[in-house]
PDB file of N, CA and C in Angstrom:
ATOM      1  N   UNK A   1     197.198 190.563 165.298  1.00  0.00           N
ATOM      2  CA  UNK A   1     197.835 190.729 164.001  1.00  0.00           C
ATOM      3  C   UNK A   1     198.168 189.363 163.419  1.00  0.00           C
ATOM      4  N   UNK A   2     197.927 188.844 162.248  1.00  0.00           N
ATOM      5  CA  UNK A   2     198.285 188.170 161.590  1.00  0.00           C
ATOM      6  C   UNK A   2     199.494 187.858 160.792  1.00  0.00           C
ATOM      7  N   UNK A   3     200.115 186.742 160.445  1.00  0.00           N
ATOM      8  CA  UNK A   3     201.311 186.836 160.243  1.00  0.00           C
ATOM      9  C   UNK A   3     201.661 185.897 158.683  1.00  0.00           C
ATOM     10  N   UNK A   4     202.159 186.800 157.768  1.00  0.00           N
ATOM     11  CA  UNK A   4     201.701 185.737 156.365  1.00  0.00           C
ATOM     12  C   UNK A   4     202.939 184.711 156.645  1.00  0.00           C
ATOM     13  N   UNK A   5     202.288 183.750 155.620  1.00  0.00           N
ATOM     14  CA  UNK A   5     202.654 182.084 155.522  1.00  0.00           C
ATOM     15  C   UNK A   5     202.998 182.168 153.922  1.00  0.00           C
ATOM     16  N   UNK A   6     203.770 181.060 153.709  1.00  0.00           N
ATOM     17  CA  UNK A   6     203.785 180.353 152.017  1.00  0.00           C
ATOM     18  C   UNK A   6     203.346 179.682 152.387  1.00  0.00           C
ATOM     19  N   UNK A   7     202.786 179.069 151.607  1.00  0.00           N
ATOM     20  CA  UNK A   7     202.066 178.071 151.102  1.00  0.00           C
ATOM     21  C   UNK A   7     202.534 177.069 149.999  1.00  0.00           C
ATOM     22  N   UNK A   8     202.652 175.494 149.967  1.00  0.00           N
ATOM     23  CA  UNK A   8     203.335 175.014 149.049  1.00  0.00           C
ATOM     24  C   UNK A   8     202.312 174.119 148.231  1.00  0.00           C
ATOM     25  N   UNK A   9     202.569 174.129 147.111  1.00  0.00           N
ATOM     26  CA  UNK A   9     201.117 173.399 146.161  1.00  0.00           C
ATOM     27  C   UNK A   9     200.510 171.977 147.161  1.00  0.00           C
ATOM     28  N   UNK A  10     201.055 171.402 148.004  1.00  0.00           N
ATOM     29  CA  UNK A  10     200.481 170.451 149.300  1.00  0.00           C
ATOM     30  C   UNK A  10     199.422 170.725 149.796  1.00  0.00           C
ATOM     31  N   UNK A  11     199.065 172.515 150.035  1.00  0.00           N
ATOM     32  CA  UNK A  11     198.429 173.299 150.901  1.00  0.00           C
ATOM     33  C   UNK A  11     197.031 173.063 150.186  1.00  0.00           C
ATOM     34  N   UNK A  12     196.676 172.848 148.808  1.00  0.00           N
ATOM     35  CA  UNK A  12     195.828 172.888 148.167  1.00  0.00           C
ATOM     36  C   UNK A  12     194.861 172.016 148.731  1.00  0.00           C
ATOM     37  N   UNK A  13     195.107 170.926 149.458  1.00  0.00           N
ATOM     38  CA  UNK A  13     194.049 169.867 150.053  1.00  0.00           C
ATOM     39  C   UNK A  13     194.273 170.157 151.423  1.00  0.00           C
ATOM     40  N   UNK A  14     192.897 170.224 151.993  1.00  0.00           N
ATOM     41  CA  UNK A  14     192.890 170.766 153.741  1.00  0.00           C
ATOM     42  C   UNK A  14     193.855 169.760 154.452  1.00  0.00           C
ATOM     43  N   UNK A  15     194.899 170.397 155.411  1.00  0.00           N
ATOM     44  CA  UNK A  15     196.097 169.249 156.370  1.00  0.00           C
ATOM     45  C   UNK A  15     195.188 169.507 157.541  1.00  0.00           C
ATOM     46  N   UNK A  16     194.954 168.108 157.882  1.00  0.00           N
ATOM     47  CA  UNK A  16     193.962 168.392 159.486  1.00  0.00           C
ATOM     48  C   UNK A  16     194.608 168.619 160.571  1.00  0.00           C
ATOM     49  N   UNK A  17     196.450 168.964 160.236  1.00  0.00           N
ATOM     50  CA  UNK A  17     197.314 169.467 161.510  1.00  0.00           C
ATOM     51  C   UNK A  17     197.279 170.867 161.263  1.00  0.00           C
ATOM     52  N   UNK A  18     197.174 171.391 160.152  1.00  0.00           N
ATOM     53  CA  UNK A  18     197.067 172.431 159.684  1.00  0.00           C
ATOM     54  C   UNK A  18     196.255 173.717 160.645  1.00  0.00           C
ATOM     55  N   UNK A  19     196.694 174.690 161.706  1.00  0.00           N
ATOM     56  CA  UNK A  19     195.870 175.145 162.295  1.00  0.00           C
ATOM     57  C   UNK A  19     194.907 176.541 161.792  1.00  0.00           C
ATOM     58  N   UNK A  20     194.277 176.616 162.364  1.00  0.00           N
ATOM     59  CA  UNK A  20     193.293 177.525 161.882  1.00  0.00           C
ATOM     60  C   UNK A  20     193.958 178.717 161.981  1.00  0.00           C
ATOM     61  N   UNK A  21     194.123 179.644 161.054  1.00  0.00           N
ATOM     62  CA  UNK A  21     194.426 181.021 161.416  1.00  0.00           C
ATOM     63  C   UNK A  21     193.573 182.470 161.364  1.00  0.00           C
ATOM     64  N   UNK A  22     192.099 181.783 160.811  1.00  0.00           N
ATOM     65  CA  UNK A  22     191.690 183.101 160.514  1.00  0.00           C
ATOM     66  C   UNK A  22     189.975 182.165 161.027  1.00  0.00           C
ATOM     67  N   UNK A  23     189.107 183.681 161.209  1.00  0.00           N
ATOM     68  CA  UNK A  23     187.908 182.625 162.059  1.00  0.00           C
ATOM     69  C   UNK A  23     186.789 183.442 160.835  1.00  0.00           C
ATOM     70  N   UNK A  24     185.546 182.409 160.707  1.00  0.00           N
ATOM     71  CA  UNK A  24     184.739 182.925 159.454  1.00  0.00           C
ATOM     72  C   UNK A  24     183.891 184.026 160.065  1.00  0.00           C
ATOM     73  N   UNK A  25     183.695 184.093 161.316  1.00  0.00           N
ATOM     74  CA  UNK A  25     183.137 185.353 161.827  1.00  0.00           C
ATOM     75  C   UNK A  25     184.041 186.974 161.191  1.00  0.00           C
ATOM     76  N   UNK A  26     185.133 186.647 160.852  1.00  0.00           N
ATOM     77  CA  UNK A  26     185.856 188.004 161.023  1.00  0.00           C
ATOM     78  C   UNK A  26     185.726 188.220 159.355  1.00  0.00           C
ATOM     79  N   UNK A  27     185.205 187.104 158.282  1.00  0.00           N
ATOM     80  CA  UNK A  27     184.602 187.930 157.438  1.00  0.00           C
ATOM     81  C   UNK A  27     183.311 188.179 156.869  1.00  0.00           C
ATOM     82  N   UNK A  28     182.684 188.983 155.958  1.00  0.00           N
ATOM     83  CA  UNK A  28     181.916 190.365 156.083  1.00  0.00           C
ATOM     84  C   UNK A  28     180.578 188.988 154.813  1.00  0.00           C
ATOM     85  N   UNK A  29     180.590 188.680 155.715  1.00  0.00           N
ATOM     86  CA  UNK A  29     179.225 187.385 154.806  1.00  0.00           C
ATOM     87  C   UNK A  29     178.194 187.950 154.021  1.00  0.00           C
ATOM     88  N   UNK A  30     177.730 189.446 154.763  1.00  0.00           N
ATOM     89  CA  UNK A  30     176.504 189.954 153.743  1.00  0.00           C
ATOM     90  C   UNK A  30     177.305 190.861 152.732  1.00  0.00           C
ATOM     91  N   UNK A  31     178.197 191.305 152.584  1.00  0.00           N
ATOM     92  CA  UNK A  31     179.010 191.610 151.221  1.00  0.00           C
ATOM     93  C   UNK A  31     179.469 190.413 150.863  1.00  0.00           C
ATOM     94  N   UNK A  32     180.122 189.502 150.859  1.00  0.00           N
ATOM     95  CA  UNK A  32     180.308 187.929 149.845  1.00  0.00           C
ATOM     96  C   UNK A  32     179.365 187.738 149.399  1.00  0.00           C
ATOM     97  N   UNK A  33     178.260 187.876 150.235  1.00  0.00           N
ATOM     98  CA  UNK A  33     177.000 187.058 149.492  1.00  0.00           C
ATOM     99  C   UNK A  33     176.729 187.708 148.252  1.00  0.00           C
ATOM    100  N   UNK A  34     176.824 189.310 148.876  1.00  0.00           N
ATOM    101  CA  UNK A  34     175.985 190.203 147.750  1.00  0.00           C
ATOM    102  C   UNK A  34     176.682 190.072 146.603  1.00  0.00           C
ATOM    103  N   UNK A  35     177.989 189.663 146.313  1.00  0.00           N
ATOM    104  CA  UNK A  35     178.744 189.987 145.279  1.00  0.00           C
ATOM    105  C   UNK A  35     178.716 188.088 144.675  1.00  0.00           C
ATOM    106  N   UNK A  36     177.790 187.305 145.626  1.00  0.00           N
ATOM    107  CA  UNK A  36     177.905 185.929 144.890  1.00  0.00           C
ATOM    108  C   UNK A  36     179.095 184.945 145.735  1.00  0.00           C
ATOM    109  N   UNK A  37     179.526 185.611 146.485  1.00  0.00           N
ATOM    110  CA  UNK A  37     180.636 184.230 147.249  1.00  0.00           C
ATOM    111  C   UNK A  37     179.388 183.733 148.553  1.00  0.00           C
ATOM    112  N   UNK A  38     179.385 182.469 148.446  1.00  0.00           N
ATOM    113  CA  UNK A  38     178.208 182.136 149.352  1.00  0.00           C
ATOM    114  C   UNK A  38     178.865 180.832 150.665  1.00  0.00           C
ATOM    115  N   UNK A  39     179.139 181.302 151.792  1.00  0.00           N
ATOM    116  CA  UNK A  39     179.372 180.982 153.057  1.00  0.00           C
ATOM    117  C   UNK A  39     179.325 178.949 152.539  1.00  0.00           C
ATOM    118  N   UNK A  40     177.771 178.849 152.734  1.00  0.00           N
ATOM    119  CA  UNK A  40     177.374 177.494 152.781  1.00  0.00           C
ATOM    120  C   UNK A  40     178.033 176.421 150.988  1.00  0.00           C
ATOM    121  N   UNK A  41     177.975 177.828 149.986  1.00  0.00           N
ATOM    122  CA  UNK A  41     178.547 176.814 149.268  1.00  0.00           C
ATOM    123  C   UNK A  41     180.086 176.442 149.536  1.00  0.00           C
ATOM    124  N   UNK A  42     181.116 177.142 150.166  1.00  0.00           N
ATOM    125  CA  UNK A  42     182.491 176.654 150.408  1.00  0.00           C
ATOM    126  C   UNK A  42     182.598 176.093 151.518  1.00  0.00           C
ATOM    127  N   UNK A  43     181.447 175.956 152.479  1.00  0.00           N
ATOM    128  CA  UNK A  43     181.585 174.956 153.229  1.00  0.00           C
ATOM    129  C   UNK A  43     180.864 173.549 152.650  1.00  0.00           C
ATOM    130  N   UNK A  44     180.152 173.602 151.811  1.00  0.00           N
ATOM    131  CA  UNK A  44     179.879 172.166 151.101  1.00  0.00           C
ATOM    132  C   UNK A  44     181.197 171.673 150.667  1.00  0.00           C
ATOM    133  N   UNK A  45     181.406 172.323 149.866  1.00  0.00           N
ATOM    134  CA  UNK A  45     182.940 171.855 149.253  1.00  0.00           C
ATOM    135  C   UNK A  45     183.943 172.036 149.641  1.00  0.00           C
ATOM    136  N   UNK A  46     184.220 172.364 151.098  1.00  0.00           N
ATOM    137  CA  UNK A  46     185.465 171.955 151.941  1.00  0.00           C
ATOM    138  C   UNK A  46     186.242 173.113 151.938  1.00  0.00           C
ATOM    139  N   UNK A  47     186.444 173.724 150.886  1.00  0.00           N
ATOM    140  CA  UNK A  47     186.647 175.065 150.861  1.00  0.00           C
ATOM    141  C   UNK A  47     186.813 176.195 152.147  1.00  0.00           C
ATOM    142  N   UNK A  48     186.169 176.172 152.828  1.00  0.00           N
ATOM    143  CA  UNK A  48     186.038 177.055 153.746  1.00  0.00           C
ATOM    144  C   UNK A  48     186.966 176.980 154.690  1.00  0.00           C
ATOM    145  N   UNK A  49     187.306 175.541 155.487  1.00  0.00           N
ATOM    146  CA  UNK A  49     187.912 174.966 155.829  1.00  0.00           C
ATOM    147  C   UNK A  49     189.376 175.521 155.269  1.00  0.00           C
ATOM    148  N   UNK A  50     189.595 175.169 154.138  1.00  0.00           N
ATOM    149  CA  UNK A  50     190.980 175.465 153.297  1.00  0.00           C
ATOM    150  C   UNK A  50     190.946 177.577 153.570  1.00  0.00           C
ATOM    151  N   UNK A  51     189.967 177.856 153.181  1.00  0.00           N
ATOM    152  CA  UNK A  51     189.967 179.656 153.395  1.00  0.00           C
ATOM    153  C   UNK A  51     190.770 179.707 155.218  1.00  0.00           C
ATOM    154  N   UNK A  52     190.242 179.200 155.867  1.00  0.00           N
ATOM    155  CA  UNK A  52     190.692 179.356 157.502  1.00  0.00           C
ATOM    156  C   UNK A  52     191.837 179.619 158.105  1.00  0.00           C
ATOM    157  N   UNK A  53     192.521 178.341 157.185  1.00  0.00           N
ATOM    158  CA  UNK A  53     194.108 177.632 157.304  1.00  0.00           C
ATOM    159  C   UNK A  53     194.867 178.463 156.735  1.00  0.00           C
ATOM    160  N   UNK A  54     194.587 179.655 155.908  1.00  0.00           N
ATOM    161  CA  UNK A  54     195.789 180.342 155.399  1.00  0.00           C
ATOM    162  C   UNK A  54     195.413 179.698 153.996  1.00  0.00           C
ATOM    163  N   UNK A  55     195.187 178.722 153.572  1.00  0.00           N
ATOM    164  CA  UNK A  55     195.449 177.796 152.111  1.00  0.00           C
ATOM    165  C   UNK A  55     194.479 178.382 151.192  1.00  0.00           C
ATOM    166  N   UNK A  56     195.277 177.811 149.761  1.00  0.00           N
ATOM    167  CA  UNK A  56     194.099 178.359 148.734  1.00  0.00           C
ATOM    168  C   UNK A  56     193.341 177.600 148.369  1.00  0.00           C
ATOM    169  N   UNK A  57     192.236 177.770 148.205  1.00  0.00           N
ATOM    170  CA  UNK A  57     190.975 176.867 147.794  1.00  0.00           C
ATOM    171  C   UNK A  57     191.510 175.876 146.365  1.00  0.00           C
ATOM    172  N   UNK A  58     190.644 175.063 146.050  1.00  0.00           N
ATOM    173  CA  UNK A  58     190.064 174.243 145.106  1.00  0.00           C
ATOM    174  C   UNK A  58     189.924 175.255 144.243  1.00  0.00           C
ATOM    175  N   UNK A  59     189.641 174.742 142.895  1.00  0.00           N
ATOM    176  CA  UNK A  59     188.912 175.457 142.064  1.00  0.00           C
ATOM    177  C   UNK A  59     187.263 175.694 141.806  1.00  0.00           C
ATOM    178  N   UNK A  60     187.010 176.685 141.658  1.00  0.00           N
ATOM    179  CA  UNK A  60     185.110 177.064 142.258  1.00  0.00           C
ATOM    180  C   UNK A  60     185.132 177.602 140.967  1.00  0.00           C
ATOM    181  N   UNK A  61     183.346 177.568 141.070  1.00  0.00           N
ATOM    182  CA  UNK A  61     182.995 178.797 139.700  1.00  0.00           C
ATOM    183  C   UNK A  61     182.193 179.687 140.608  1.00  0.00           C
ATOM    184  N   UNK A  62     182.268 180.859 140.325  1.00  0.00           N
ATOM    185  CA  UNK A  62     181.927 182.170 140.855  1.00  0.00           C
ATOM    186  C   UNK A  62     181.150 182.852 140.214  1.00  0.00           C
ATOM    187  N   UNK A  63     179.928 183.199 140.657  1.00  0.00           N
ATOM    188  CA  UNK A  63     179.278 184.281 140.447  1.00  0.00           C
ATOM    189  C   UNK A  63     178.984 185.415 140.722  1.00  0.00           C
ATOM    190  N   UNK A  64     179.335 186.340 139.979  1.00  0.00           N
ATOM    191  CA  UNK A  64     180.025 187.467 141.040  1.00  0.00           C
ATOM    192  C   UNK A  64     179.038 188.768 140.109  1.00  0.00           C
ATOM    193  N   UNK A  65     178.190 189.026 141.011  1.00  0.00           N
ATOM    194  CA  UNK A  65     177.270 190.154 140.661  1.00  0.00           C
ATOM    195  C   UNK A  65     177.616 191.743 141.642  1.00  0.00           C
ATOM    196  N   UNK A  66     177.547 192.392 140.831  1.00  0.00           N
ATOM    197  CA  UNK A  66     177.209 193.857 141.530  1.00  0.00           C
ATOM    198  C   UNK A  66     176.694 194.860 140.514  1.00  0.00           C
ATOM    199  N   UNK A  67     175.944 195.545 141.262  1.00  0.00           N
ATOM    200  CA  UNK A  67     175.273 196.497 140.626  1.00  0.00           C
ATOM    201  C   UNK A  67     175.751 196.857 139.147  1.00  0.00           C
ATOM    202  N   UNK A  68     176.774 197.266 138.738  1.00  0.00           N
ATOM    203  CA  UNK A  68     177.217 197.418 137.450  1.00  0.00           C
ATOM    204  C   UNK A  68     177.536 196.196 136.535  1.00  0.00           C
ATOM    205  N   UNK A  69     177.780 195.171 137.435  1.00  0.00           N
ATOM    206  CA  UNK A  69     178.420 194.005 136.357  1.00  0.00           C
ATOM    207  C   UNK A  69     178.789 193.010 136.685  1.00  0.00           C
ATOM    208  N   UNK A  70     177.954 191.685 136.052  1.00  0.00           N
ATOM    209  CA  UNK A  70     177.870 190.369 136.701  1.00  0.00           C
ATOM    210  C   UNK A  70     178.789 189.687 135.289  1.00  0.00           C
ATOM    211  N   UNK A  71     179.815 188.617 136.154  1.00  0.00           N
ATOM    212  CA  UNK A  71     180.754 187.540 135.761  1.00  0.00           C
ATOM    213  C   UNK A  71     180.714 186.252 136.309  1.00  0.00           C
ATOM    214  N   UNK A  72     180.810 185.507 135.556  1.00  0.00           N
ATOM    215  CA  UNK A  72     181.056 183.685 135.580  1.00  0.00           C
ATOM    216  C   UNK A  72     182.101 183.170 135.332  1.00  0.00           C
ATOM    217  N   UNK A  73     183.463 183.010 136.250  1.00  0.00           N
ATOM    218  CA  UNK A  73     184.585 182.537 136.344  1.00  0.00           C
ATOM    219  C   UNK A  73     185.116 181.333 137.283  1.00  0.00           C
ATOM    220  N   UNK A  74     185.823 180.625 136.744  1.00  0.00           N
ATOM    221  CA  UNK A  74     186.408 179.367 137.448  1.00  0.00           C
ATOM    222  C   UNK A  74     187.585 180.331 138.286  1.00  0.00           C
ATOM    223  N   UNK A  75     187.595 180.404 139.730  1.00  0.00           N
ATOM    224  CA  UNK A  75     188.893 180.687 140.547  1.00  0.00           C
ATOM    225  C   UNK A  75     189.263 180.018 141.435  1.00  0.00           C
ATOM    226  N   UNK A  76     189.910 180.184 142.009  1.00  0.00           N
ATOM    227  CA  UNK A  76     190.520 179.616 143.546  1.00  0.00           C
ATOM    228  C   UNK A  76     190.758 180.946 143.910  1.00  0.00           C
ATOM    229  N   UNK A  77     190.425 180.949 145.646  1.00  0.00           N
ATOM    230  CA  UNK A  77     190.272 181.851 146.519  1.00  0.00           C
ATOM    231  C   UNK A  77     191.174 181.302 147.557  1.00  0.00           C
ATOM    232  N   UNK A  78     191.504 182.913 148.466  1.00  0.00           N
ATOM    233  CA  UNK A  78     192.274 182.982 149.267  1.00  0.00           C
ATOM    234  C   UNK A  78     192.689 183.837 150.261  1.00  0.00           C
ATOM    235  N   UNK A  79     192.694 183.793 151.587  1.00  0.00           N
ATOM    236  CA  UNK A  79     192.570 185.096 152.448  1.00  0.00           C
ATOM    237  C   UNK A  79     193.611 185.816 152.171  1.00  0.00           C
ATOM    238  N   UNK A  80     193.578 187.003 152.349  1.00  0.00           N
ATOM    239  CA  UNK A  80     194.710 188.088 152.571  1.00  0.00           C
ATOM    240  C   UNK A  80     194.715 189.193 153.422  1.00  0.00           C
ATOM    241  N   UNK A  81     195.742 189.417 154.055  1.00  0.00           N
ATOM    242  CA  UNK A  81     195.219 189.854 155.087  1.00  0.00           C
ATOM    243  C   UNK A  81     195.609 191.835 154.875  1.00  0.00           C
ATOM    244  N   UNK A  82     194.919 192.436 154.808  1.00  0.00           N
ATOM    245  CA  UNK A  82     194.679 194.220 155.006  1.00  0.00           C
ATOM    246  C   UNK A  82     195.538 194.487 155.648  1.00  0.00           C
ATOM    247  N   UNK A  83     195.907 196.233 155.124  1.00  0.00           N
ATOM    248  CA  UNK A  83     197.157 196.692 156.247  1.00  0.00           C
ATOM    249  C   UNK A  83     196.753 196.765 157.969  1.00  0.00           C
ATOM    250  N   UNK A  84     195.848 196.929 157.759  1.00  0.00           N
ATOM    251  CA  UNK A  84     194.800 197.258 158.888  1.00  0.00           C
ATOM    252  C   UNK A  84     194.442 195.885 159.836  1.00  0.00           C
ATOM    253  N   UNK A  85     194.633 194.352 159.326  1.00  0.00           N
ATOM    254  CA  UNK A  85     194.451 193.413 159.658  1.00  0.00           C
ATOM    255  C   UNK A  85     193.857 192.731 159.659  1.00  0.00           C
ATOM    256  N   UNK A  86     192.763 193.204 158.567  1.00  0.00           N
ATOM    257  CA  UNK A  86     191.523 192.546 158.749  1.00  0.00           C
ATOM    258  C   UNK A  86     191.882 191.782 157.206  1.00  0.00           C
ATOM    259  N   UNK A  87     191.001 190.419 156.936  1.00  0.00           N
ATOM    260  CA  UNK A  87     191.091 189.502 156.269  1.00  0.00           C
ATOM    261  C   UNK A  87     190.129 189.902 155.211  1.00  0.00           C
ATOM    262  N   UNK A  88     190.850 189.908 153.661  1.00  0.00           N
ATOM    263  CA  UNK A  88     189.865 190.014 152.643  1.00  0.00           C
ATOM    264  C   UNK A  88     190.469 188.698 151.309  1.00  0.00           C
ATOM    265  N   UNK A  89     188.871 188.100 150.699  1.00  0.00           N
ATOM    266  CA  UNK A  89     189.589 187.131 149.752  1.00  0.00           C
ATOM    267  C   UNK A  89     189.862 187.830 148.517  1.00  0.00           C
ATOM    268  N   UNK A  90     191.442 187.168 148.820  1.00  0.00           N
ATOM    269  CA  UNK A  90     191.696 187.345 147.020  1.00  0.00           C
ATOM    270  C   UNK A  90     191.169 186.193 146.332  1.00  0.00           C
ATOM    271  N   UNK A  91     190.852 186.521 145.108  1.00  0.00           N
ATOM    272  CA  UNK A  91     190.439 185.777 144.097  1.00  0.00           C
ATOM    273  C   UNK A  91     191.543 185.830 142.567  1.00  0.00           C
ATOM    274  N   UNK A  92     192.221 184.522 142.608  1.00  0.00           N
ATOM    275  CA  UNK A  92     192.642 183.666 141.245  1.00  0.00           C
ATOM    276  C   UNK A  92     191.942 183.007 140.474  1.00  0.00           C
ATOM    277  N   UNK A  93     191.996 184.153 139.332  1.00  0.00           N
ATOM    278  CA  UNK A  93     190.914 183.795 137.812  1.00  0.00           C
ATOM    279  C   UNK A  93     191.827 182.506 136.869  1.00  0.00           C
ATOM    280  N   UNK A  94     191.116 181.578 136.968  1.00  0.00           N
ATOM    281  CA  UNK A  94     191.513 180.438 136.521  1.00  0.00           C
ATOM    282  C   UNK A  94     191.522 180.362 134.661  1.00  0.00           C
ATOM    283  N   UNK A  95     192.680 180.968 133.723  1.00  0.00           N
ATOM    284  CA  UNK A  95     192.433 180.866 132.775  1.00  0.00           C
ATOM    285  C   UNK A  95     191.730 179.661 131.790  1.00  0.00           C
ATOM    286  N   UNK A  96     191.083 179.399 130.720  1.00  0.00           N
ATOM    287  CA  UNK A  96     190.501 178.782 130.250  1.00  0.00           C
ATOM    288  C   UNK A  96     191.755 178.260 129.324  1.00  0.00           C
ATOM    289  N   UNK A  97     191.811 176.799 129.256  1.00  0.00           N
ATOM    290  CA  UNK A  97     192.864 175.823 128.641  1.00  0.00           C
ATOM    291  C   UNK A  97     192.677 176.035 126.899  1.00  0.00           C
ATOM    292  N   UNK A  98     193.691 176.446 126.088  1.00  0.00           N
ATOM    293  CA  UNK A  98     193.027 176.219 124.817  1.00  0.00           C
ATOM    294  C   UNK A  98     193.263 174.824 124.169  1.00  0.00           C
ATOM    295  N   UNK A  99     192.596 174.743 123.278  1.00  0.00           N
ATOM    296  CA  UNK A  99     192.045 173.434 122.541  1.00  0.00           C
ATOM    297  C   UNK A  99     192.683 173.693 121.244  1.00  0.00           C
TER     298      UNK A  99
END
């Protein structure tokens, strides 16, 4: 069982004391993919790393397809953990700044 954390805006850049709490095996890679969250791109960008630790990602752009309806959004992502225990990402839609 997992045990939630706060997180303080610090958390945003990976702490390399920071321990791992969640392992990328335990989430569901051929649904991310299918819906556009892609393994290798948040490990390019460090990201993944930050998903592990409990922390919320960087800001990403997302492509997020499914059968009914594909979107292009700037978010930051973040595990959460199911009543059940198992780890699913939430996703924070990064509003667009007005001008």
């Amino acid at each position: 069982m997992y045990k939630k954390i706060l997180l303080t805006s610090t958390d945003m850049y990976m702490n390399p004391n920071k321990p791992i709490i969640f392992k990328a095996e335990q989430l569901d890679w051929k649904k991310l993919e299918a819906v556009g969250i892609r393994r290798k791109e948040l490990e390019k960008d460090g990201n993944l790393d930050l998903l592990l630790q409990g922390a919320e990602t960087g800001v990403t752009t997302l492509n997020l397809k499914t059968p009914v309806f594909s979107l292009t959004m700037d978010a930051t992502l973040k595990l959460e953990v199911e009543p059940d225990g198992r780890p699913v990402i939430g996703i924070n839609g990064i509003r667009p700044t007005e001008e």
